[in-house]
Protein backbone atom coordinates (compact mmCIF):
# COMPACT_ATOMS: atom_id res chain seq x y z
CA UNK A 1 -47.39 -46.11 20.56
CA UNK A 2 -44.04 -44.60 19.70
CA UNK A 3 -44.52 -43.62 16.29
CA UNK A 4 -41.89 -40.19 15.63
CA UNK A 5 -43.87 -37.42 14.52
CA UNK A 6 -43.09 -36.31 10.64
CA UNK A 7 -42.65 -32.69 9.74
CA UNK A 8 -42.74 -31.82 6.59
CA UNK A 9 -41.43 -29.04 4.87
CA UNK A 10 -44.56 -27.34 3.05
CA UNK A 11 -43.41 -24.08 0.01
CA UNK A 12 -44.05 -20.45 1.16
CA UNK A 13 -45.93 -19.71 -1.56
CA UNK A 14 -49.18 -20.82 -0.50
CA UNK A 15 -50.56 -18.97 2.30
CA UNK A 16 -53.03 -21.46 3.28
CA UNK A 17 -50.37 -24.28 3.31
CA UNK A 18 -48.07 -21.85 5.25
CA UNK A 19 -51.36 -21.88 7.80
CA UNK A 20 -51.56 -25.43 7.97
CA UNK A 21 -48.09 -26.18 8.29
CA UNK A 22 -47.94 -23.81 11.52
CA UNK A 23 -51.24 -25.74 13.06
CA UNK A 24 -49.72 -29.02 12.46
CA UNK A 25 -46.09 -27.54 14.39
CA UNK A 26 -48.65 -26.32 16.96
CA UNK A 27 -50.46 -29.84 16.58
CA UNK A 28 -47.23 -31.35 17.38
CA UNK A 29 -46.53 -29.74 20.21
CA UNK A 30 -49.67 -30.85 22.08
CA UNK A 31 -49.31 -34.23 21.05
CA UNK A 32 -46.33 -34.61 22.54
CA UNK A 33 -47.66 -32.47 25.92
CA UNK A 34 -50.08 -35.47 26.02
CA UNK A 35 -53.24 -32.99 25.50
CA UNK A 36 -54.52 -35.09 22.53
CA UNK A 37 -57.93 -33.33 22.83
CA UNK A 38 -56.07 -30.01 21.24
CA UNK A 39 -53.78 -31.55 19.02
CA UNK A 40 -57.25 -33.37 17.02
CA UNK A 41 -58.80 -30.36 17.15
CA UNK A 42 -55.20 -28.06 15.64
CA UNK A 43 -54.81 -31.45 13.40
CA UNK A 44 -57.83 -30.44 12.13
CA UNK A 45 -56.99 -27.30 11.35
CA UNK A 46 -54.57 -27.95 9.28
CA UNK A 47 -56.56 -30.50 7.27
CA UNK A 48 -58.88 -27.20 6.63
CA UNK A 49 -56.27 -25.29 5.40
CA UNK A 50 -54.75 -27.78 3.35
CA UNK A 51 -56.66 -31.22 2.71
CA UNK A 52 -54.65 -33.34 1.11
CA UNK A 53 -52.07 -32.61 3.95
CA UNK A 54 -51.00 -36.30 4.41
CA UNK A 55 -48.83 -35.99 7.63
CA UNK A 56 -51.15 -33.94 9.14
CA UNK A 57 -53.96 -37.26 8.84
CA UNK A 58 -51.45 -39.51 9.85
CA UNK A 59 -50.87 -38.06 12.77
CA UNK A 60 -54.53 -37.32 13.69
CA UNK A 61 -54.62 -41.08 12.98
CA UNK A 62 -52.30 -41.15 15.78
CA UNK A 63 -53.65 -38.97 18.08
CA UNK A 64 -57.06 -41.00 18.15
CA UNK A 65 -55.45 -44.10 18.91
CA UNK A 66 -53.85 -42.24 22.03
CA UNK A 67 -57.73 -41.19 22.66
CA UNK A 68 -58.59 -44.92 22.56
CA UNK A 69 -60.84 -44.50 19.25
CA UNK A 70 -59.35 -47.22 17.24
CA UNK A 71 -62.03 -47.37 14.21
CA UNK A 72 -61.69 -43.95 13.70
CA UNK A 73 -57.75 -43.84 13.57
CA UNK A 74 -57.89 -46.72 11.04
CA UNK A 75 -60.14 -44.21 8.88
CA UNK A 76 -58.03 -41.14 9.02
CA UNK A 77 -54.82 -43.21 8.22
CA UNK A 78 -56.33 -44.93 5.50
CA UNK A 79 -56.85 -40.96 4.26
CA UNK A 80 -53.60 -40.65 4.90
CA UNK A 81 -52.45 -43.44 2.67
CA UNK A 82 -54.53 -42.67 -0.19
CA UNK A 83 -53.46 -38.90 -0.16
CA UNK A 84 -50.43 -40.34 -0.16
CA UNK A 85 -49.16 -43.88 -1.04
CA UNK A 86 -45.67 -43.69 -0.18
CA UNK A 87 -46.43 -42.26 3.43
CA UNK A 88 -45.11 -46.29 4.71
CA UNK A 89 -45.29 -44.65 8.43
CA UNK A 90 -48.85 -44.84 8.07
CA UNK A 91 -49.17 -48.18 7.01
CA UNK A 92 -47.10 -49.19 9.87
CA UNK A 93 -49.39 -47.20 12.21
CA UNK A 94 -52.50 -48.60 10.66
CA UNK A 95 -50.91 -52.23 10.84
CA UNK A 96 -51.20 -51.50 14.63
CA UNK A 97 -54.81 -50.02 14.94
CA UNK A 98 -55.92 -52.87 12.81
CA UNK A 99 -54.54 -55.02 15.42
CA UNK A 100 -56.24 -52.99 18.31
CA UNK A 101 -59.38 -53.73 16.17
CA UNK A 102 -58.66 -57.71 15.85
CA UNK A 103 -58.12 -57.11 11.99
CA UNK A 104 -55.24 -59.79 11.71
CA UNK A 105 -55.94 -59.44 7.72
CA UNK A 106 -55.12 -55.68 7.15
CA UNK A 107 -52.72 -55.63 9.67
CA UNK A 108 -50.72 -58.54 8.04
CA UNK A 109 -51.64 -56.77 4.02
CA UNK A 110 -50.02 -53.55 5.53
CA UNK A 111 -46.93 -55.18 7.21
CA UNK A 112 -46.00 -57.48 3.97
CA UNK A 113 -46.81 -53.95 1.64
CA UNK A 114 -43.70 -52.26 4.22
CA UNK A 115 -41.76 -55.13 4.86
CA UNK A 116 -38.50 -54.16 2.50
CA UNK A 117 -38.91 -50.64 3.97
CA UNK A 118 -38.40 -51.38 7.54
CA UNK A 119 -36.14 -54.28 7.57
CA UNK A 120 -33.96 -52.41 10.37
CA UNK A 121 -36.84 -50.93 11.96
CA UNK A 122 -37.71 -52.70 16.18
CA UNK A 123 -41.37 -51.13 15.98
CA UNK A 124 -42.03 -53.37 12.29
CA UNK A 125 -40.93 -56.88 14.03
CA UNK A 126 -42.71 -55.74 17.40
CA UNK A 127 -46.03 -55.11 15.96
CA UNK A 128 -45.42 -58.32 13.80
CA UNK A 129 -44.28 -60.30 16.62
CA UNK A 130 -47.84 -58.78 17.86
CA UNK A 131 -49.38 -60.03 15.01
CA UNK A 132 -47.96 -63.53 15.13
CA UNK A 133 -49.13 -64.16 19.15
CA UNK A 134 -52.44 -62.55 18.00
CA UNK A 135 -52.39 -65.79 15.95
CA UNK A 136 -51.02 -67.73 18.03
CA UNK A 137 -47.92 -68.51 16.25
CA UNK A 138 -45.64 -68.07 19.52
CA UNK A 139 -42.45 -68.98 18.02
CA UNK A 140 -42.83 -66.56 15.51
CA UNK A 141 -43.55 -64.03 17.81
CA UNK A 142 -40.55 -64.70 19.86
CA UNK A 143 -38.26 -64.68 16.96
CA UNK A 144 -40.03 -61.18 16.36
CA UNK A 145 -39.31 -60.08 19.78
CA UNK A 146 -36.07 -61.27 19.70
CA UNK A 147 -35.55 -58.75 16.29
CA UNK A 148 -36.96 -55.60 17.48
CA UNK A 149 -34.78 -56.26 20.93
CA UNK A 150 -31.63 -56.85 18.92
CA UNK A 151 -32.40 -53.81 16.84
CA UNK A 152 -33.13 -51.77 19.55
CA UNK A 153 -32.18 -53.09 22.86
CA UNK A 154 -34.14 -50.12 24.51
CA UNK A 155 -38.10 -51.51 23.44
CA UNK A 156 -39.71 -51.80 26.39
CA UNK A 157 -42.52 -52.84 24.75
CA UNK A 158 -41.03 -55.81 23.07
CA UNK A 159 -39.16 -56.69 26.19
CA UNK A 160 -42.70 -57.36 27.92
CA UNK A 161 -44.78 -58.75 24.93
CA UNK A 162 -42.07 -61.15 24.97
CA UNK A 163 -42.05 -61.16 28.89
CA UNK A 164 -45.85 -61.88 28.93
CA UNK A 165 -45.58 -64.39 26.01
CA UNK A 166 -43.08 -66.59 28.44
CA UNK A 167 -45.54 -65.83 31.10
CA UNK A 168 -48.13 -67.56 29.41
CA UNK A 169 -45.83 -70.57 28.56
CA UNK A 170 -45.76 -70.70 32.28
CA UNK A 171 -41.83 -69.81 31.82
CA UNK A 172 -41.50 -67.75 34.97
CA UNK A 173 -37.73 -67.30 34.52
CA UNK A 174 -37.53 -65.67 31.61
CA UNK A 175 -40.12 -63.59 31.74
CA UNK A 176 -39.34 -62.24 35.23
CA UNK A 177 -35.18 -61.62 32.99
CA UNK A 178 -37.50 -59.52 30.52
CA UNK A 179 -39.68 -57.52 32.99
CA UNK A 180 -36.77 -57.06 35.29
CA UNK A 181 -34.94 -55.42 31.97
CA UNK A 182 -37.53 -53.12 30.92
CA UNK A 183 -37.93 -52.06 34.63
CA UNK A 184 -33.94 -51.17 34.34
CA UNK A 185 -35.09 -49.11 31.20
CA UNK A 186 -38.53 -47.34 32.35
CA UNK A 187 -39.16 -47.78 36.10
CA UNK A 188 -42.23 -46.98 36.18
CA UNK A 189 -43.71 -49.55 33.16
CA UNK A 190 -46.65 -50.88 34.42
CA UNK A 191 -47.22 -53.69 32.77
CA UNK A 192 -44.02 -55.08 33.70
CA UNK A 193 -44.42 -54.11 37.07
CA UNK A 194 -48.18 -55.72 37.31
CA UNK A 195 -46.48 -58.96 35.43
CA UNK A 196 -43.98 -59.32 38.19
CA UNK A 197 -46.53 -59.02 40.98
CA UNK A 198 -48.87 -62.14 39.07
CA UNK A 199 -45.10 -63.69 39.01
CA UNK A 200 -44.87 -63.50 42.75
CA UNK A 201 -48.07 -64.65 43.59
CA UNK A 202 -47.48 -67.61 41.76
CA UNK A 203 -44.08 -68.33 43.62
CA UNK A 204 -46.80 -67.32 47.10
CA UNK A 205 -44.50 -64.39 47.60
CA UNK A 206 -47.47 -62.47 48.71
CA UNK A 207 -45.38 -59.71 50.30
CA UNK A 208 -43.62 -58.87 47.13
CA UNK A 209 -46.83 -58.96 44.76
CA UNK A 210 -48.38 -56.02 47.02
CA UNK A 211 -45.36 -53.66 47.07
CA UNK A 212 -45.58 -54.28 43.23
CA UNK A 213 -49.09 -53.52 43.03
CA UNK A 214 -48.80 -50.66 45.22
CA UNK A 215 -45.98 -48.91 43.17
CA UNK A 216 -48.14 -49.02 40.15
CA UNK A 217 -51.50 -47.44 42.01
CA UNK A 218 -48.85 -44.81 43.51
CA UNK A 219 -48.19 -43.86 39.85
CA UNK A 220 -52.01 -44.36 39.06
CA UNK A 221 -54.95 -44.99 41.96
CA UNK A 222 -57.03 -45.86 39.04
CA UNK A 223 -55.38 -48.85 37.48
CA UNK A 224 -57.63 -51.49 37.40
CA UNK A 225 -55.71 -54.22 36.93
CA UNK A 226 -53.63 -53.48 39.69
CA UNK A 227 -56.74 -53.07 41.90
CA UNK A 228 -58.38 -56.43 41.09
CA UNK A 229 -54.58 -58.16 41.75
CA UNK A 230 -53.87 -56.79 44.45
CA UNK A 231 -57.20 -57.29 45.81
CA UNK A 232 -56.62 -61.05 44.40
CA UNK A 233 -53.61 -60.99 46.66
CA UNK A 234 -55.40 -60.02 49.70
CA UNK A 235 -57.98 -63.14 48.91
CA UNK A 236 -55.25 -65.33 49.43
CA UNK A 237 -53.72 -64.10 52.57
CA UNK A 238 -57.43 -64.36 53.79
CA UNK A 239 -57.95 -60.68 54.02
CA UNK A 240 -61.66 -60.50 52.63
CA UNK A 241 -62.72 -56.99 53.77
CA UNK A 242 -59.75 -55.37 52.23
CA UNK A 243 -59.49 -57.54 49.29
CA UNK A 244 -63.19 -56.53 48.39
CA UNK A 245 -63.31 -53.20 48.25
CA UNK A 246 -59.95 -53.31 45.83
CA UNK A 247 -61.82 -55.64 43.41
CA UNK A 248 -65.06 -53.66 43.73
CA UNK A 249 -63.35 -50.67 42.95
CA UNK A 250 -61.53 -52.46 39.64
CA UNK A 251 -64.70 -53.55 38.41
CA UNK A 252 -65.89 -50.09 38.84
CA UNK A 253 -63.15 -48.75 36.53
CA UNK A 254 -63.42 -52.07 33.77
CA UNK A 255 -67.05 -53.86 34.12
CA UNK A 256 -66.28 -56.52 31.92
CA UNK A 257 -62.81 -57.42 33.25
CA UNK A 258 -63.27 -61.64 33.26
CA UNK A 259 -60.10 -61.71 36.08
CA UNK A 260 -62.31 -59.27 38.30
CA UNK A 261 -65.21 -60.84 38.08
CA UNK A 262 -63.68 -64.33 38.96
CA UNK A 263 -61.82 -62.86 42.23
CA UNK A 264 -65.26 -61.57 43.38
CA UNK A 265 -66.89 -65.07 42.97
CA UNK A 266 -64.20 -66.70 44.70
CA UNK A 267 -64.68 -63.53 47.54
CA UNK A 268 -68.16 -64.63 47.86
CA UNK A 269 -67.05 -68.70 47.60
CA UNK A 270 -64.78 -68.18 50.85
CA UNK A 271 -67.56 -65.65 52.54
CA UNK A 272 -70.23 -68.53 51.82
CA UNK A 273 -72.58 -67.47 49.46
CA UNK A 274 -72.40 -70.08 46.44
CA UNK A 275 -75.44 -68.42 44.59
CA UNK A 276 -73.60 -64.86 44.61
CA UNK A 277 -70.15 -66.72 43.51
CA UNK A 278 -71.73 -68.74 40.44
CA UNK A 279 -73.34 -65.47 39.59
CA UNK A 280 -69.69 -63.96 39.21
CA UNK A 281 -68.34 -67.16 38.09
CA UNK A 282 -70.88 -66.88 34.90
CA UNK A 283 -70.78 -63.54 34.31
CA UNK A 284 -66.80 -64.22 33.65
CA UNK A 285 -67.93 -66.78 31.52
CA UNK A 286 -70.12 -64.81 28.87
CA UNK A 287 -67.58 -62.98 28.44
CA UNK A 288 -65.71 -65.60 26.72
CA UNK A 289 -62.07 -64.62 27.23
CA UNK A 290 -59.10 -66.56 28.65
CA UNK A 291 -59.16 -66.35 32.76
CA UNK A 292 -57.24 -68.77 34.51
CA UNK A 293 -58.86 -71.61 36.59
CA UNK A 294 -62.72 -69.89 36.01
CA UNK A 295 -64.23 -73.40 35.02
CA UNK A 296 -62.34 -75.24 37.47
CA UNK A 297 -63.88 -72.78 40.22
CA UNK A 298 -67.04 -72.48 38.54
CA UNK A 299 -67.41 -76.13 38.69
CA UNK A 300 -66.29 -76.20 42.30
CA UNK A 301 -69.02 -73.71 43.24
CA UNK A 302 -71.70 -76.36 41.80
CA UNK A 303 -70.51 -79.08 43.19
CA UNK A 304 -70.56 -77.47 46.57
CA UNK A 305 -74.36 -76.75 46.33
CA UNK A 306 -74.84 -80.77 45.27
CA UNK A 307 -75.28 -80.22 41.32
CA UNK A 308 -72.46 -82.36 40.45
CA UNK A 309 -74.24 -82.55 36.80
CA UNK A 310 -73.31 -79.04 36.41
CA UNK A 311 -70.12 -79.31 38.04
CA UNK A 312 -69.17 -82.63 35.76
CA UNK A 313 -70.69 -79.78 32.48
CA UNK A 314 -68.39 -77.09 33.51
CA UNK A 315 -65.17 -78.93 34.25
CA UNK A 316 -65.53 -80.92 30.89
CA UNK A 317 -65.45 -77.60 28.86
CA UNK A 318 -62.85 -76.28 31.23
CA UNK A 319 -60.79 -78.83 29.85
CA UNK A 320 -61.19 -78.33 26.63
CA UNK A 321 -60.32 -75.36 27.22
CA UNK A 322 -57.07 -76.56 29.04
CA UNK A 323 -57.95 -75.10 32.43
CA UNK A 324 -55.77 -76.98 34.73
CA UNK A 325 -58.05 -76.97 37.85
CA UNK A 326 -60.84 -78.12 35.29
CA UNK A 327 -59.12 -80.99 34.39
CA UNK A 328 -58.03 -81.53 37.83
CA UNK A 329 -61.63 -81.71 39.55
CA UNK A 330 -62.74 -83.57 36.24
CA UNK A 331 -60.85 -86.90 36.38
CA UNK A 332 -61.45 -86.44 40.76
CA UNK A 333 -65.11 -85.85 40.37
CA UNK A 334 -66.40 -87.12 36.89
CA UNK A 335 -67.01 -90.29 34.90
């Protein structure tokens, strides 16, 4: 979140406003040092000193969406706005968190209350393009990209959205064009780097997806993601002890990660132990979010073990659900 930090200029005539103005420099300072845990607790300090100190939420609001505590930061900068109403920044911030939160209502009330204000501004038509693929509006969202990238042909961030929006289109071209720009920007962008290696797999350049996983778990061991595909990658070049320990280690970091727990059913389909691979498989499924080809593999799984009933079940709200290898084994398999 690149929101710029506001300073205001606070009168000397109030000692305790003097006070909070130098805990909110100090604030600041941390924030932008990355050590969020002291700039809350100096943010709060100047809150004590002065509580209707409107930057000084705002930025809290901030700092708690760095610390991954959405519902909180949509609190403090709804403070912030009713300290003070013309304080648009926070509105724009808060049209983000409410995002984070799956809020499409009061992020879409606070973008429309702004919208005159930041007619030149990339972050407003990035978190709106946001907002439209959030609705699934993609042409919206790409004309929303396409703003924020004209306005500021440095946003990274809009140059993947938009990169992962033609991604999902299946549009390998251009969204490889966007990832490679942001990469020419910020080399070490993650997500562009971890949507280039799902890019390559796709094209079976298997080489080129692990040196792209690997640079992002040289800039962080810990990255999930980039565990379970690279550990995905290994599956397919039919390195099963290696690929594993990757995916076990991913699931580890992010328990609920639907991708993860798909790659270690299909580790246990190609070790030979259906039972422990529909077990994976369904676990994916509860969690009810988009993974590509998870019914189509689920189903496979059944109809391995002879419960084509199951099988024929699974693939039929795959496709639905417009999983290709669903509707694949569906019209092969099914009446």
């Amino acid at each position: 979140m690149l929101i710029i930090l506001v300073i205001t200029s606070i009168g000397c005539g109030n000692q305790r406003k003097k006070d909070a103005a130098d805990f909110f420099l100090k604030a600041n300072h941390a924030f932008q040092q990355k050590n969020y845990t002291e700039a809350l607790r100096l943010y709060d300090e100047a809150i004590n000193k002065n509580p209707d100190f409107a930057d000084a939420y705002m930025n809290k609001g901030i700092c708690l969406m760095k610390m991954s505590q959405p519902a909180d930061a949509y609190e403090i900068l709804t403070e912030a706005i009713r300290i003070d109403p013309t304080l648009t920044q926070a509105n724009l911030v808060r049209a983000e968190v409410a995002l984070n939160l799956g809020r499409t209502a009061e992020a879409d009330a606070d973008l429309k209350l702004i919208e005159k204000d930041y007619k030149d501004s990339s972050r407003y038509f990035l978190i709106r393009g946001d907002l439209f693929q959030a609705r699934n509006e993609s042409a919206l969202s790409v004309s929303d990209y396409d703003r924020a990238i004209t306005l500021d042909s440095t946003n990274t961030e809009a140059l993947v959205n938009r990169g992962a929006l033609y991604y999902n289109q299946a549009n390998y071209a251009l969204a490889q064009h966007d990832f490679r720009r942001a990469l020419t920007i910020r080399p070490s962008q993650i997500e562009a780097l971890n949507n280039l290696g799902l890019i390559a797999i796709h094209q079976h350049k298997h080489d080129e997806a692990l040196r792209l996983f690997d640079q992002i778990l040289y800039l962080n061991p810990a990255n999930a993601l980039a565990l379970n595909n690279k550990g995905y990658t290994l599956l397919q070049l039919g390195r099963l002890d290696e690929a594993v320990k990757l995916i076990d280690r991913s699931l580890d970091i992010m328990p609920e990660n639907g991708y993860a727990l798909r790659n270690m059913g299909i580790y246990h389909m190609k070790s030979g132990d259906v039972e422990k691979a529909l077990a994976e498989y369904n676990k994916a499924i509860e969690i009810a979010e988009p993974v590509e080809e998870l019914y189509g593999l689920t189903g496979q799984a059944y109809f391995k073990k002879g419960d084509s009933s199951n099988a024929c079940k699974i693939w039929k709200q795959g496709s639905v659900l417009k999983d290709a290898l669903a509707i694949s084994e569906l019209k092969l398999h099914c009446k």
